[in-house]
N, C-alpha and C. Protein backbone atom coordinates (compact mmCIF):
# COMPACT_ATOMS: atom_id res chain seq x y z
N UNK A 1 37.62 -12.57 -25.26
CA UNK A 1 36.90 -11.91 -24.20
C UNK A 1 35.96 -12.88 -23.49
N UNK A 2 35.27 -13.62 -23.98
CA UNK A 2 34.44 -15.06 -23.52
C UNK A 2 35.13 -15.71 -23.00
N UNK A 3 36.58 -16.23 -23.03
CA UNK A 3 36.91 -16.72 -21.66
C UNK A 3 37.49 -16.12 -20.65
N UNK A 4 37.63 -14.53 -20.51
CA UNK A 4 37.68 -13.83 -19.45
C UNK A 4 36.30 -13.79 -18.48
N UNK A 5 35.43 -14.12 -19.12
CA UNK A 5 34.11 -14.21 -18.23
C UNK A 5 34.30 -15.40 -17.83
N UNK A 6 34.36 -16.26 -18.89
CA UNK A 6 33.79 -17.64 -18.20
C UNK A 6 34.99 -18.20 -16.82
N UNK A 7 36.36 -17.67 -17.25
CA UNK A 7 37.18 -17.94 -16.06
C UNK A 7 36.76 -17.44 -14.89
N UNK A 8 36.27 -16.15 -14.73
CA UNK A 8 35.41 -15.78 -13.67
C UNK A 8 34.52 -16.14 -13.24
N UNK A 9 33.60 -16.42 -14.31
CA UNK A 9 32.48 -17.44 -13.68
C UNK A 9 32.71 -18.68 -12.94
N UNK A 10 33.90 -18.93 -13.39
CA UNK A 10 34.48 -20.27 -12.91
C UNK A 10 35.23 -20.29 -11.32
N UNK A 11 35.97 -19.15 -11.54
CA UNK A 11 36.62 -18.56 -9.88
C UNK A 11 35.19 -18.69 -8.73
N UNK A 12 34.28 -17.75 -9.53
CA UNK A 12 33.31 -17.33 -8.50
C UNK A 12 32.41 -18.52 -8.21
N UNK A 13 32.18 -20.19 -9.24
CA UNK A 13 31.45 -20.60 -8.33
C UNK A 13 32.44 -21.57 -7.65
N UNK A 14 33.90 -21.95 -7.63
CA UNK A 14 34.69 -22.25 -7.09
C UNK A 14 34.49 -21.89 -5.57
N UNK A 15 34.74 -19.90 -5.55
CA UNK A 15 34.66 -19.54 -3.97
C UNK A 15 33.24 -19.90 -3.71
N UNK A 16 32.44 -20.04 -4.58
CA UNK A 16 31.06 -20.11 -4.12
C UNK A 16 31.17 -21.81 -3.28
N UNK A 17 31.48 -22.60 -3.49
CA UNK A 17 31.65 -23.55 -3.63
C UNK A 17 32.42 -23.89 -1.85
N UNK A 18 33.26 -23.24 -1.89
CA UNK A 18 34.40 -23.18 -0.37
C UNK A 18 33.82 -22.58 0.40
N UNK A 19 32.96 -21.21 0.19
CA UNK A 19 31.74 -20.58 1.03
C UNK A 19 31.11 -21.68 1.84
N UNK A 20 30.43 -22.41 0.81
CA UNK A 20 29.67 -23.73 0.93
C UNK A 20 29.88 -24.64 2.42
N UNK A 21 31.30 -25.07 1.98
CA UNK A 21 31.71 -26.01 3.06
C UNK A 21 31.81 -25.53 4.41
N UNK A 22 32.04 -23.94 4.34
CA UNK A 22 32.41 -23.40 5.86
C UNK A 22 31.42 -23.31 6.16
N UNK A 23 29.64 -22.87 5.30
CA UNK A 23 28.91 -22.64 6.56
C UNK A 23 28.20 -23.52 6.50
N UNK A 24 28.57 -25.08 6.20
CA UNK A 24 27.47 -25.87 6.50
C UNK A 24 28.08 -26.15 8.13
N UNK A 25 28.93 -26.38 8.75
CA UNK A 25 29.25 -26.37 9.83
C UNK A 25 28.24 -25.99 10.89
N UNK A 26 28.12 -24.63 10.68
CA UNK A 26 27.49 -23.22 10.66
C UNK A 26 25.39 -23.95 11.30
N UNK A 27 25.58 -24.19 9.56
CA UNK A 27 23.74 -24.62 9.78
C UNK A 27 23.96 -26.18 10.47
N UNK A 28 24.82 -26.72 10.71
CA UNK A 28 24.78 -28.55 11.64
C UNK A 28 24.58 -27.95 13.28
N UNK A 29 25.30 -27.04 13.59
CA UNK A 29 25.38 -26.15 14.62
C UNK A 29 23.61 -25.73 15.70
N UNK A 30 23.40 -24.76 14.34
CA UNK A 30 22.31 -23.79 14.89
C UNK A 30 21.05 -24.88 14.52
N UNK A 31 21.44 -26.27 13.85
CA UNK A 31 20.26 -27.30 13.81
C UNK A 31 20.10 -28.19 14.68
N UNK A 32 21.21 -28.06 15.61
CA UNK A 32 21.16 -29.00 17.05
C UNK A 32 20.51 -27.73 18.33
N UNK A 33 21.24 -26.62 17.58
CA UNK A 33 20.73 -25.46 18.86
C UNK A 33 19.04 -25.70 18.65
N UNK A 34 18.42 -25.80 17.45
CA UNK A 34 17.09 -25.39 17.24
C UNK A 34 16.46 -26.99 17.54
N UNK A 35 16.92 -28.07 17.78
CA UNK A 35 16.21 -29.25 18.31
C UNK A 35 16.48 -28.62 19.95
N UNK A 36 17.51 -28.79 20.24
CA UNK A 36 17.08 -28.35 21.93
C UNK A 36 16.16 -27.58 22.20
N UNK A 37 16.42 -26.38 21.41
CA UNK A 37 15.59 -25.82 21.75
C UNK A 37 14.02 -25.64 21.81
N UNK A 38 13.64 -26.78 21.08
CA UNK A 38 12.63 -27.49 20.91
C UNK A 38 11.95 -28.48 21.50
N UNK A 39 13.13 -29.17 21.91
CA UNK A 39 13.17 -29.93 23.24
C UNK A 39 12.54 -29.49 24.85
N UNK A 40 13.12 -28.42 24.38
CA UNK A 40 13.24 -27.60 26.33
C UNK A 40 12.17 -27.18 25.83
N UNK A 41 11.34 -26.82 24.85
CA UNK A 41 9.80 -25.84 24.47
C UNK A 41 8.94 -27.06 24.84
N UNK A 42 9.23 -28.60 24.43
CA UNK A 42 8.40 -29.36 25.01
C UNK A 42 8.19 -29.86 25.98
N UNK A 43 9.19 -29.72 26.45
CA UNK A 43 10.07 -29.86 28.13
C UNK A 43 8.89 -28.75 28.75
N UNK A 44 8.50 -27.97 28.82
CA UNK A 44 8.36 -26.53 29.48
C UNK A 44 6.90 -26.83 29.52
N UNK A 45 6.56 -27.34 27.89
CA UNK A 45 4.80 -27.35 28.17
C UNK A 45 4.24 -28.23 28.89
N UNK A 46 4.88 -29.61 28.71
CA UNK A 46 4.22 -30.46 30.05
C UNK A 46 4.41 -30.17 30.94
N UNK A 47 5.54 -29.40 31.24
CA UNK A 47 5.55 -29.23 32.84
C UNK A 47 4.44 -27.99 33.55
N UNK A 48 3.98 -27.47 32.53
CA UNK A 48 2.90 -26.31 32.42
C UNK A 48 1.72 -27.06 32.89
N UNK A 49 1.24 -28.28 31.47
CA UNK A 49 0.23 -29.29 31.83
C UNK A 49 0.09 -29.76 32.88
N UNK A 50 1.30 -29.85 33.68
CA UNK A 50 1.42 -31.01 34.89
C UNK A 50 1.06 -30.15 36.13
N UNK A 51 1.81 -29.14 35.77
CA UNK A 51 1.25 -27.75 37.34
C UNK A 51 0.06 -27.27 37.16
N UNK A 52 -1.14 -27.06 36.08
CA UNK A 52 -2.30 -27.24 35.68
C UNK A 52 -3.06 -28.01 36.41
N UNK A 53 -2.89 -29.32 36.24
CA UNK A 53 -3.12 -30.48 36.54
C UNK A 53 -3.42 -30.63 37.94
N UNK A 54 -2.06 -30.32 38.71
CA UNK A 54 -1.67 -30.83 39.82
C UNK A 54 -2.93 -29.24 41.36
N UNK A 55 -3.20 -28.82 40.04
CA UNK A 55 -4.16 -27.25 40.89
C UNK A 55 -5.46 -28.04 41.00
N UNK A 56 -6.26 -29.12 40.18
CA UNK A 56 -7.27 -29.13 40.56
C UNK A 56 -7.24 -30.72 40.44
N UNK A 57 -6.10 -31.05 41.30
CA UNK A 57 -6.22 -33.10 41.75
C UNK A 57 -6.60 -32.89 42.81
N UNK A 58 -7.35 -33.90 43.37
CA UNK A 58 -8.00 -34.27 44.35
C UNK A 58 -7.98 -35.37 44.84
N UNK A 59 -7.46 -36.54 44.10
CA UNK A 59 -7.23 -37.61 44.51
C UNK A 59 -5.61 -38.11 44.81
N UNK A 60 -5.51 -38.13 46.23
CA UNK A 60 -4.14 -38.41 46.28
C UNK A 60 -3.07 -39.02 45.85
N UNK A 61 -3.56 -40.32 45.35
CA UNK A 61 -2.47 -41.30 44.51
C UNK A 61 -1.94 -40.10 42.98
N UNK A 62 -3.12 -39.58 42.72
CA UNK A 62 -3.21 -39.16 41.24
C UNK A 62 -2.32 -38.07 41.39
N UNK A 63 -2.55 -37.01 42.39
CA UNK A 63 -1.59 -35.94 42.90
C UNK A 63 -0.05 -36.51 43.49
N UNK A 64 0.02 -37.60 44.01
CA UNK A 64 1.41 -38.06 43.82
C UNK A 64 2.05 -38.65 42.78
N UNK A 65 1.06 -38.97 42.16
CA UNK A 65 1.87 -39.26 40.24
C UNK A 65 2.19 -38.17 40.08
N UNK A 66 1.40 -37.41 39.73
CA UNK A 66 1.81 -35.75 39.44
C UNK A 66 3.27 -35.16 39.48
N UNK A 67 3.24 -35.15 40.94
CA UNK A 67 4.36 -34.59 41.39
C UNK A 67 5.83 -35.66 40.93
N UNK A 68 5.72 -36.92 40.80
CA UNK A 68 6.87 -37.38 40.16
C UNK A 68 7.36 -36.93 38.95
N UNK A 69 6.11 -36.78 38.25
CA UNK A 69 6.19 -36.13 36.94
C UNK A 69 6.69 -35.67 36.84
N UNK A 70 6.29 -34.12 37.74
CA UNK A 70 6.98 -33.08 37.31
C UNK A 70 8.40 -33.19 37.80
N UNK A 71 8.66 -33.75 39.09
CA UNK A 71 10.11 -33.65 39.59
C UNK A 71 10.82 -34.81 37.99
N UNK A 72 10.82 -35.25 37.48
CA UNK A 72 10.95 -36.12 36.53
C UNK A 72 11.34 -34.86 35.21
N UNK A 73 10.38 -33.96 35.10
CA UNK A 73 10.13 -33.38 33.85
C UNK A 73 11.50 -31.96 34.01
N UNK A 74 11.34 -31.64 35.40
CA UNK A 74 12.21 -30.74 36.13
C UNK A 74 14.14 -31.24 36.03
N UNK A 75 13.76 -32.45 36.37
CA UNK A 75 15.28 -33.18 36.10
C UNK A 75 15.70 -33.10 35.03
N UNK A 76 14.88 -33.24 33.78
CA UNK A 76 15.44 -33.53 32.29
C UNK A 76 15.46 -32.02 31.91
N UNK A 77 14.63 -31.10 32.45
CA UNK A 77 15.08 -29.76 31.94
C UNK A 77 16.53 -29.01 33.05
N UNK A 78 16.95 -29.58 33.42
CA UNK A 78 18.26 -29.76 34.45
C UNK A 78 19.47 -29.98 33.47
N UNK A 79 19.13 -31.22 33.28
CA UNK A 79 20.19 -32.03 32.29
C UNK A 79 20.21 -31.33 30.93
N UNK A 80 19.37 -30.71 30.27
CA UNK A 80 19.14 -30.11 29.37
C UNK A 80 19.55 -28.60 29.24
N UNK A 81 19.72 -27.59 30.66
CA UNK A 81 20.60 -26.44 30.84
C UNK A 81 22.10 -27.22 30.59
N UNK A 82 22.24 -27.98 31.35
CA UNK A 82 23.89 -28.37 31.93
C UNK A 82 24.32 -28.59 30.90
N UNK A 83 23.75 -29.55 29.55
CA UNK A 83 24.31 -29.93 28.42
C UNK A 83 24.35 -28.65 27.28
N UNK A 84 23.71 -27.85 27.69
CA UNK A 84 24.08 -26.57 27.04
C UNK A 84 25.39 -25.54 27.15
């Protein structure tokens, strides 16, 4: 009767085992989704900082940095939909 269990025990961490391999796929996946998406969250806040910013510049050179910025920050969150 002890090796009717233990063969089972043995089946089950076998499938446990093949489970395994399919969903690491799975988590390589939703761990690139969750860097982008992390990406575009940091993507989003400078560009927050930068339109902040750009409300109370006053000095023109400094307000045309600005605005490269953001057209800069705007581009990479561009490239960052498209590659999605």
């Amino acid at each position: 009767m002890a090796r009717g269990w233990e063969s089972k025990a043995v089946e089950d961490q076998i499938g446990s085992a093949e489970a395994d391999k399919t969903a690491r796929p799975k988590v390589a996946s939703s761990q690139s989704a969750r860097e982008k998406q992390a990406r575009r969250d940091s993507l989003l806040l400078s560009r927050a900082e930068i339109v902040n910013r750009l409300k109370t510049a006053r000095n023109d050179r400094y307000r045309a940095q600005l605005e490269m910025a953001l057209e800069h920050l705007e581009g990479k969150l561009r490239e960052l939909e498209r590659d999605s």
